[in-house]
C-alpha atoms as a PDB file:
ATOM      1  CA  UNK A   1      85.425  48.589-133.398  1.00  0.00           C
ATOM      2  CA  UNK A   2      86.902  50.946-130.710  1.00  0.00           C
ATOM      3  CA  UNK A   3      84.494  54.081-130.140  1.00  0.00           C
ATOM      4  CA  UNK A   4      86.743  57.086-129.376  1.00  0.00           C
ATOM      5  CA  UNK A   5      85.570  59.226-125.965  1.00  0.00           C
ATOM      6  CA  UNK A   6      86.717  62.697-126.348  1.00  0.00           C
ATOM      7  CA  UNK A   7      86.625  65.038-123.148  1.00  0.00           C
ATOM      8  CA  UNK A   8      84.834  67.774-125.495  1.00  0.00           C
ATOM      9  CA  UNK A   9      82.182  65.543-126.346  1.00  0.00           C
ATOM     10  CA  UNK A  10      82.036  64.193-122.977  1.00  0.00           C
ATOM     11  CA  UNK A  11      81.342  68.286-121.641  1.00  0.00           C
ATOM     12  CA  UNK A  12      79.241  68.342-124.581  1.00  0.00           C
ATOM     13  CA  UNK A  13      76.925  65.041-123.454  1.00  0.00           C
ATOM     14  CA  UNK A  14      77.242  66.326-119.560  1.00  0.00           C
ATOM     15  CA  UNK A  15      76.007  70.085-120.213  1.00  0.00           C
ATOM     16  CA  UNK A  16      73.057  68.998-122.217  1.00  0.00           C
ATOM     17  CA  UNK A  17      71.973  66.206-119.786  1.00  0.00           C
ATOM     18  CA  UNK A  18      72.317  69.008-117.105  1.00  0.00           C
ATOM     19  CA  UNK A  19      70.458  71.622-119.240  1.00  0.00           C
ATOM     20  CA  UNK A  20      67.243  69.266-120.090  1.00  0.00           C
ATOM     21  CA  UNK A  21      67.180  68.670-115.900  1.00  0.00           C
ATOM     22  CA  UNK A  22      66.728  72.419-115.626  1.00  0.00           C
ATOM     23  CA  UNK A  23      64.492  73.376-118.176  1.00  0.00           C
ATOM     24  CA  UNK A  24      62.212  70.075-117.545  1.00  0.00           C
ATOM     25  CA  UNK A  25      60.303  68.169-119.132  1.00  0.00           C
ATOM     26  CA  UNK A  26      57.529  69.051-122.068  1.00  0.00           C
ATOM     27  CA  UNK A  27      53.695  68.291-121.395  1.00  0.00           C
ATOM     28  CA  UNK A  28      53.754  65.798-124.428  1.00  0.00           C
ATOM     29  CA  UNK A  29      55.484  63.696-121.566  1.00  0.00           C
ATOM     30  CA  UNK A  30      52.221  63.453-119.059  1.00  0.00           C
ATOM     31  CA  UNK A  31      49.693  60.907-119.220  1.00  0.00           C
ATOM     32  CA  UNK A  32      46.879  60.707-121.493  1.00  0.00           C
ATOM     33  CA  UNK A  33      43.291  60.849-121.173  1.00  0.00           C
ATOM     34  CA  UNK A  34      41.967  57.263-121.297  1.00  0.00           C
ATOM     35  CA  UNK A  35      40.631  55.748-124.660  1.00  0.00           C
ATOM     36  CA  UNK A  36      37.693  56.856-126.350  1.00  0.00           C
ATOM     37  CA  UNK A  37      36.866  53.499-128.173  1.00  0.00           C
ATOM     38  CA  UNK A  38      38.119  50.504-125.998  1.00  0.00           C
ATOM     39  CA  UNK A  39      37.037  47.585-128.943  1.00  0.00           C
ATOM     40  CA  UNK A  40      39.193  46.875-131.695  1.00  0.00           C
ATOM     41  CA  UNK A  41      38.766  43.666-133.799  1.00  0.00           C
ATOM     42  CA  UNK A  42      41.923  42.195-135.471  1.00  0.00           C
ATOM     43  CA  UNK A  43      41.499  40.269-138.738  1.00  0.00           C
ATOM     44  CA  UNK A  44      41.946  36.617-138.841  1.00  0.00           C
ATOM     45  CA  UNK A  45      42.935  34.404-141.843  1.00  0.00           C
ATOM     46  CA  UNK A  46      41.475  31.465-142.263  1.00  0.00           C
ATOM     47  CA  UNK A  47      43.836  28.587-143.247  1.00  0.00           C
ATOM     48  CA  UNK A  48      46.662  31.713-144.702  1.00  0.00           C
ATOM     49  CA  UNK A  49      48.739  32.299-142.073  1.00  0.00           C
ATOM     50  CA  UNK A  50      51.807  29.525-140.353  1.00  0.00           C
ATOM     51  CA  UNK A  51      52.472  31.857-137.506  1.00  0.00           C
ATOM     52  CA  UNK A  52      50.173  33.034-135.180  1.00  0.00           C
ATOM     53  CA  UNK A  53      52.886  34.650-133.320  1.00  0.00           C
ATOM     54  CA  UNK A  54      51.964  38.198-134.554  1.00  0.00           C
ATOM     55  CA  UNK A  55      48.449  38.269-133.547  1.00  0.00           C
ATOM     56  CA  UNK A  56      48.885  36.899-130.231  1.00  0.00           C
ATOM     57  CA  UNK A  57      51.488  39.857-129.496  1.00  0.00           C
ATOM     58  CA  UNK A  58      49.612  42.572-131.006  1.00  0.00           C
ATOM     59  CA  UNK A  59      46.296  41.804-128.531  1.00  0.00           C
ATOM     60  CA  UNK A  60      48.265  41.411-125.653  1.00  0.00           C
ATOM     61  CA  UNK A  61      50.263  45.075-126.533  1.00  0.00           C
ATOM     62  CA  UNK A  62      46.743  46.162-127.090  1.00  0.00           C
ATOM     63  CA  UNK A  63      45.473  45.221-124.186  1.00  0.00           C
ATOM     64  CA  UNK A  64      48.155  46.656-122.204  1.00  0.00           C
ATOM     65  CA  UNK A  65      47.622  50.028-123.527  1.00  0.00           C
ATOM     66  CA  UNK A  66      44.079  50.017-122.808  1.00  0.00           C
ATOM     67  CA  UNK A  67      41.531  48.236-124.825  1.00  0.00           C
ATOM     68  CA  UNK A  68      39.508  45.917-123.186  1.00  0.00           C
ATOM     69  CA  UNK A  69      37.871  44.012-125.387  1.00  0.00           C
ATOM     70  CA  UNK A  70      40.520  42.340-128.537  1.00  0.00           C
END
């Protein structure tokens, strides 16, 4: 599948990229304050589950955002 470049939509792309450089960024985009609660206990099943794949992510993502004790 060919995707078609047109020099309108190019302008288009270029004066909007230029327009959010000058106006700037929002304050959504600054960092938070750090966690209230820094526990969080994820279930575990007991002879249920094949794949332990899931869990093992989901602490490590946790404790990369901030929680200390998974």
């Amino acid at each position: 599948m060919q995707i078609m470049q047109t020099r309108r939509r190019f302008l288009a792309g270029a004066a909007m990229t230029g327009a959010a450089g000058i106006v700037g960024f929002p304050e959504s985009l600054h960092a938070e304050p750090p966690l209230e609660t820094t526990t969080v206990r994820l279930p575990r099943w007991v002879g249920g589950s094949y794949c332990w794949a899931g869990a093992y992510i989901a602490g490590e993502l946790m404790r990369a955002d901030g929680f200390t004790d998974v």
